[in-house]
C-alpha atoms as a PDB file:
ATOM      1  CA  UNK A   1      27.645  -6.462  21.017  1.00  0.00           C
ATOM      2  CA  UNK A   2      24.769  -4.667  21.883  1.00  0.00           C
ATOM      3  CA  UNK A   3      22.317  -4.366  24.866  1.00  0.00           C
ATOM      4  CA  UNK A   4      19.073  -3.846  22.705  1.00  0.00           C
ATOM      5  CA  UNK A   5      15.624  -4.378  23.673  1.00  0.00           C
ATOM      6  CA  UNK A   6      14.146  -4.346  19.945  1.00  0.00           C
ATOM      7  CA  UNK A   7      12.076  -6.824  18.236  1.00  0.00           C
ATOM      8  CA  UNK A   8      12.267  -6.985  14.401  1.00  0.00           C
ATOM      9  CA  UNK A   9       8.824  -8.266  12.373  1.00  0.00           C
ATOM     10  CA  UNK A  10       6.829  -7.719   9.592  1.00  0.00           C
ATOM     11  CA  UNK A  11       5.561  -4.573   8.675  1.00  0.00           C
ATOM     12  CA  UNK A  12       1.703  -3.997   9.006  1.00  0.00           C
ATOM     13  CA  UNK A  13      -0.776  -1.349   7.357  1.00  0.00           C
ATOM     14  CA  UNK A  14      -1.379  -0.468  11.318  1.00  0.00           C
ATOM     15  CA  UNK A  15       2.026   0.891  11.192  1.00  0.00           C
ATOM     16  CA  UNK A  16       1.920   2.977   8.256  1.00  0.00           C
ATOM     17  CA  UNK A  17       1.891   6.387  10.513  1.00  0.00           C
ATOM     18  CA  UNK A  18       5.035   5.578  12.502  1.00  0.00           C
ATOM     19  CA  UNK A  19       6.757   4.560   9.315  1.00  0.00           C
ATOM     20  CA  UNK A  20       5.893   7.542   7.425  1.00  0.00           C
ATOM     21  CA  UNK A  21       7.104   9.494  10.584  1.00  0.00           C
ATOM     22  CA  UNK A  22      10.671   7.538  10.383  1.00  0.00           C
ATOM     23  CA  UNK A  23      10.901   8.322   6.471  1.00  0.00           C
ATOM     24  CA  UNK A  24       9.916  12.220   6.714  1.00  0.00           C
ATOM     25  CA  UNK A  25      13.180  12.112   9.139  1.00  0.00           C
ATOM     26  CA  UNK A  26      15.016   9.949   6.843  1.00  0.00           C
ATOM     27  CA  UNK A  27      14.232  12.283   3.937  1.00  0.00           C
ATOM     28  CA  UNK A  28      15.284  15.436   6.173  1.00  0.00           C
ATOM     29  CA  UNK A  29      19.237  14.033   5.979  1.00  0.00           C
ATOM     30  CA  UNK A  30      18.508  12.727   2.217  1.00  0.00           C
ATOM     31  CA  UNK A  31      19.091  15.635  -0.367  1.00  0.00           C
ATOM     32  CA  UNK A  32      17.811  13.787  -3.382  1.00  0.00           C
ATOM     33  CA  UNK A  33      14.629  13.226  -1.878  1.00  0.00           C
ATOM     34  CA  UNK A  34      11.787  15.971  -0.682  1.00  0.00           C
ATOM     35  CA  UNK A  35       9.197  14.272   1.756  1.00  0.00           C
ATOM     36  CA  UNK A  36       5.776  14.265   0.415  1.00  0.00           C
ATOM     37  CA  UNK A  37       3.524  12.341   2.833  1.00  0.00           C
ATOM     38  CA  UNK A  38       0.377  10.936   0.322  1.00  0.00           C
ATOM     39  CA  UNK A  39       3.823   9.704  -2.169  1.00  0.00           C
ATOM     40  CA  UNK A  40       5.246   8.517   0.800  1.00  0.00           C
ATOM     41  CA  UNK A  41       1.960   6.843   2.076  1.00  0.00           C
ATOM     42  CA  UNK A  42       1.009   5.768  -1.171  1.00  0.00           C
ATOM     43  CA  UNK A  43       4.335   3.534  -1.605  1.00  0.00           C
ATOM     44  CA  UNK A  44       4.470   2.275   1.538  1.00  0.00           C
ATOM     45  CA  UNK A  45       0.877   0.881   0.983  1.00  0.00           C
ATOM     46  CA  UNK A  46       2.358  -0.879  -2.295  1.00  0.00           C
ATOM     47  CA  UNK A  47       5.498  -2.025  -0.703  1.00  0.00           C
ATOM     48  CA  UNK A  48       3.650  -3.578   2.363  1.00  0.00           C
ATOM     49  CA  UNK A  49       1.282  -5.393  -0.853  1.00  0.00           C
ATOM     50  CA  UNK A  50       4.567  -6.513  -2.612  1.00  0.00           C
ATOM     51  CA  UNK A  51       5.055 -10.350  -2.734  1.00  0.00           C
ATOM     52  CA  UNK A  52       8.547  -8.962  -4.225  1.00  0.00           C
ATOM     53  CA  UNK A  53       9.486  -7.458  -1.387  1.00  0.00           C
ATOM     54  CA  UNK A  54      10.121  -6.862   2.672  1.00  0.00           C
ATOM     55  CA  UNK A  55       9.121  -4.608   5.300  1.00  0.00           C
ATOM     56  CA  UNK A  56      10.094  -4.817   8.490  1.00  0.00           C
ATOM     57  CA  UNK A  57      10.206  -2.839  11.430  1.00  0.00           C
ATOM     58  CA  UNK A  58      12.239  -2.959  14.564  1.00  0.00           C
ATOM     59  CA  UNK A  59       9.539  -2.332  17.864  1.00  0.00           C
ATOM     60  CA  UNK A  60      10.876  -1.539  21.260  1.00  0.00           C
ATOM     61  CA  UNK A  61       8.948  -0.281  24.778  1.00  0.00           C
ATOM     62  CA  UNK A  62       5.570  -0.913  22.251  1.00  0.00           C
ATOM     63  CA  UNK A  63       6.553   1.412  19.563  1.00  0.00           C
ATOM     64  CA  UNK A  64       8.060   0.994  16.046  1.00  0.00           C
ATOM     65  CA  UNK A  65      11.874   2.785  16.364  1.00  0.00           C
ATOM     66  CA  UNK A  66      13.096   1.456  12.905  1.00  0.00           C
ATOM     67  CA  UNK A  67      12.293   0.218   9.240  1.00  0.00           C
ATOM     68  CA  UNK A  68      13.977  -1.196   6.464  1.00  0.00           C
ATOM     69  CA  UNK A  69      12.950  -2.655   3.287  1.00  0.00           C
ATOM     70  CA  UNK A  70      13.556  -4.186   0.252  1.00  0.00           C
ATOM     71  CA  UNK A  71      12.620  -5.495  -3.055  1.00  0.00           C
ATOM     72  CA  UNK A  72      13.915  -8.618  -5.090  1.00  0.00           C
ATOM     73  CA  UNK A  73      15.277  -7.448  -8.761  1.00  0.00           C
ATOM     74  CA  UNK A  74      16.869  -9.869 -10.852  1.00  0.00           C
ATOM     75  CA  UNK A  75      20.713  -9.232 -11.743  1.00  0.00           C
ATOM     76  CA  UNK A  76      22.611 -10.218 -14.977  1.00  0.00           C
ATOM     77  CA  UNK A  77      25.514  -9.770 -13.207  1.00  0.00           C
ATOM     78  CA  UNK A  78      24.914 -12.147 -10.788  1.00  0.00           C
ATOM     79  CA  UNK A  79      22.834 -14.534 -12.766  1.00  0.00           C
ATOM     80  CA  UNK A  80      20.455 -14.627  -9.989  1.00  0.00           C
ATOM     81  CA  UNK A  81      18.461 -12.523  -7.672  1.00  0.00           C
ATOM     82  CA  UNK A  82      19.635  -9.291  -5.901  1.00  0.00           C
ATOM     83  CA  UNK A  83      18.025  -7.217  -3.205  1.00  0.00           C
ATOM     84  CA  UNK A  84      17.648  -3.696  -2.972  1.00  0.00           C
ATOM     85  CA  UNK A  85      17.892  -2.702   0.477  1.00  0.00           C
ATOM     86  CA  UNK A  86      15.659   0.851   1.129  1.00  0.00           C
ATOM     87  CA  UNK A  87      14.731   3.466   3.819  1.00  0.00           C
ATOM     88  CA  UNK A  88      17.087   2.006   6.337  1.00  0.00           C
ATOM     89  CA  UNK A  89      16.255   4.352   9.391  1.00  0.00           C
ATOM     90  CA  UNK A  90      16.090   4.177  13.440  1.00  0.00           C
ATOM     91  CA  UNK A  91      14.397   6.851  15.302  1.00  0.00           C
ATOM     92  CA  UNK A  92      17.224   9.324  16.295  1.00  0.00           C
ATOM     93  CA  UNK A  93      16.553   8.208  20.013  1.00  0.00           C
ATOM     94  CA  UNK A  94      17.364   5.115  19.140  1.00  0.00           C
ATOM     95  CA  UNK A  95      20.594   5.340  16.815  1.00  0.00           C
ATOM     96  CA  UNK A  96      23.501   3.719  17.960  1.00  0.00           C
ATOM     97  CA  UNK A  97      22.191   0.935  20.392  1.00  0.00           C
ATOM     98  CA  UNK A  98      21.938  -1.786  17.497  1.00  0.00           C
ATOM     99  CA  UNK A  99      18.848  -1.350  15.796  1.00  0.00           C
ATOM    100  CA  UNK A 100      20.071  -0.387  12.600  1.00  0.00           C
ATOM    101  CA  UNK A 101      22.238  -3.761  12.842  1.00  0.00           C
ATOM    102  CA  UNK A 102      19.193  -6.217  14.011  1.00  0.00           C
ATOM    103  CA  UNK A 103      17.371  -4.946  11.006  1.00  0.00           C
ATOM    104  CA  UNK A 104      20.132  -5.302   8.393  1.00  0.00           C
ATOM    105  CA  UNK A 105      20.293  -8.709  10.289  1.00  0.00           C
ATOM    106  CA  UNK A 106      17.181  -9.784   9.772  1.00  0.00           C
ATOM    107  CA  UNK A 107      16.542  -8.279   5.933  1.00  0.00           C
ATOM    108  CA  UNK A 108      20.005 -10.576   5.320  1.00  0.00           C
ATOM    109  CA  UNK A 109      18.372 -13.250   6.648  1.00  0.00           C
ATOM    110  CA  UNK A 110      14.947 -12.758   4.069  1.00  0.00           C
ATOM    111  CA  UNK A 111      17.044 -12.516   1.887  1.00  0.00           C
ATOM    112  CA  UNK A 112      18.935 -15.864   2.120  1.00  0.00           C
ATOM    113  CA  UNK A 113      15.493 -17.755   2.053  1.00  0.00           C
ATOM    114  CA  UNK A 114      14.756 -16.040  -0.999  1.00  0.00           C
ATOM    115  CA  UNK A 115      18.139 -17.416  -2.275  1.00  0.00           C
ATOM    116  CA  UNK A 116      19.313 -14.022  -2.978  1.00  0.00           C
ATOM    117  CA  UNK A 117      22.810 -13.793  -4.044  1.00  0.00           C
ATOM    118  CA  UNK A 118      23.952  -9.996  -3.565  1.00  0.00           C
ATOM    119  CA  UNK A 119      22.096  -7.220  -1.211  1.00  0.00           C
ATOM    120  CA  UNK A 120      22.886  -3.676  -2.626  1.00  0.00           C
ATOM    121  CA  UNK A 121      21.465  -0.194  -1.376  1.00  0.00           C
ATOM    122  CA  UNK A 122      21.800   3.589  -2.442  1.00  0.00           C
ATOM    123  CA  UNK A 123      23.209   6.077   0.478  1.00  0.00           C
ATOM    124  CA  UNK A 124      23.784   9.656   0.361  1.00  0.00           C
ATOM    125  CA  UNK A 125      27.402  10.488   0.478  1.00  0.00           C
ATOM    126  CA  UNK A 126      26.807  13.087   2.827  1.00  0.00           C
ATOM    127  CA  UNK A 127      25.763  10.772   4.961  1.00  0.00           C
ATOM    128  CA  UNK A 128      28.733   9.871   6.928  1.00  0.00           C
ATOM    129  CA  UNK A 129      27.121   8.326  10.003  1.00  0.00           C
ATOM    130  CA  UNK A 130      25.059   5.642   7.712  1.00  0.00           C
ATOM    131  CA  UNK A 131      28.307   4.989   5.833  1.00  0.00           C
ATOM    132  CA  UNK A 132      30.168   4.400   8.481  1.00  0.00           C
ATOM    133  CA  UNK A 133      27.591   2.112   9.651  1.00  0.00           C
ATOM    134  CA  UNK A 134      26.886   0.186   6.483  1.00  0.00           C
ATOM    135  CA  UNK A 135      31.081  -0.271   6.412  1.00  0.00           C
ATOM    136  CA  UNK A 136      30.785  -1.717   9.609  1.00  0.00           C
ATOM    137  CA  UNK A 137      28.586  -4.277   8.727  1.00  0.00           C
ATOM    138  CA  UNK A 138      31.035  -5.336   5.609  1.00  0.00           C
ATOM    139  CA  UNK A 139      29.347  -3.658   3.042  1.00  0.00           C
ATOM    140  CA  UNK A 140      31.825  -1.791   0.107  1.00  0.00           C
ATOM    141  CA  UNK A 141      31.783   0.725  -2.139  1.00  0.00           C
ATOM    142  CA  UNK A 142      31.539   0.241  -5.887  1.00  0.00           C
ATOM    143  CA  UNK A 143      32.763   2.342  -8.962  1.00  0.00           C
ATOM    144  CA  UNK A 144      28.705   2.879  -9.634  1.00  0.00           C
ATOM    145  CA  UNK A 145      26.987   5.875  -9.738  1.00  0.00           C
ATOM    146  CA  UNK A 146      23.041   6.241  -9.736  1.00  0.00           C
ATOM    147  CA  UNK A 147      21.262   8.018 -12.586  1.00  0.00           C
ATOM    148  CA  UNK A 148      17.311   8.518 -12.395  1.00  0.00           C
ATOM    149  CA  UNK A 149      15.014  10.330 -14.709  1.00  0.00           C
ATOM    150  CA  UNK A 150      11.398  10.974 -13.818  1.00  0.00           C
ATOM    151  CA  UNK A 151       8.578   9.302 -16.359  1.00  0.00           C
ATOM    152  CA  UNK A 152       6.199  12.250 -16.966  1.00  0.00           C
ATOM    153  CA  UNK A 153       2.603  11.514 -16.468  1.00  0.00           C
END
């Protein structure tokens, strides 16, 4: 399908810089969300120390081009474990030559030997290109909307 030279592993705290790099871009196209680098740092740091969850990267030509992660929750719905699939981003130089897909690949795949039973994610809706993409990859709209409140501290 694709002609990609990428690698997908395991985050590391060595990578923390390029994946705070890929999130301030992924936070430029998000509206919800205003990049603050020590938040950003700070829950990358807990995500990579999550036994609940996944990082991984996708590396190519010795650099990290792409991330994706995501944490186990447990679903009523599904009497069972679900996954919610975060910060899916490629480097723009890198968009559109099957990273994105090798790293939904390969968080699928964590999530089968968790014995997950349904992946879900939040996307802007102004995001057309990731839409398209996550359509592409047989993923479907629900009736859902997300509501958030902040805890004040």
């Amino acid at each position: 399908m694709y002609d990609v030279k990428a690698s997908i592993r395991t985050a590391e705290p060595a990578d923390l810089d390029s994946l705070i790099y890929l999130l301030a871009a992924l936070f430029a196209i998000e509206e919800d969300f205003i990049f603050d680098e020590s938040r950003q740092r700070r829950g990358l740091a807990l995500m990579l120390d999550n036994e609940r969850g996944c990082v991984l990267v996708a590396e190519a030509e010795g650099q990290v081009v792409g991330m994706c992660s995501g944490q186990l929750l447990v679903s009523t719905a599904v009497g069972g474990l679900s996954l919610l699939v975060e910060d899916v981003v490629v480097h723009e130089q890198w968009r559109g030559r099957g990273v994105g897909h090798l790293l939904m690949e390969a968080i699928s795949d964590w999530a089968k030997v968790e014995k997950v039973s349904r992946l879900q994610l939040l996307a802007d809706r102004n995001n057309t290109p990731a839409l398209d993409f996550y359509r592409s990859l047989g993923w479907q709209t629900t009736e859902l909307i997300c509501l958030r409140t902040s805890m004040r501290q």
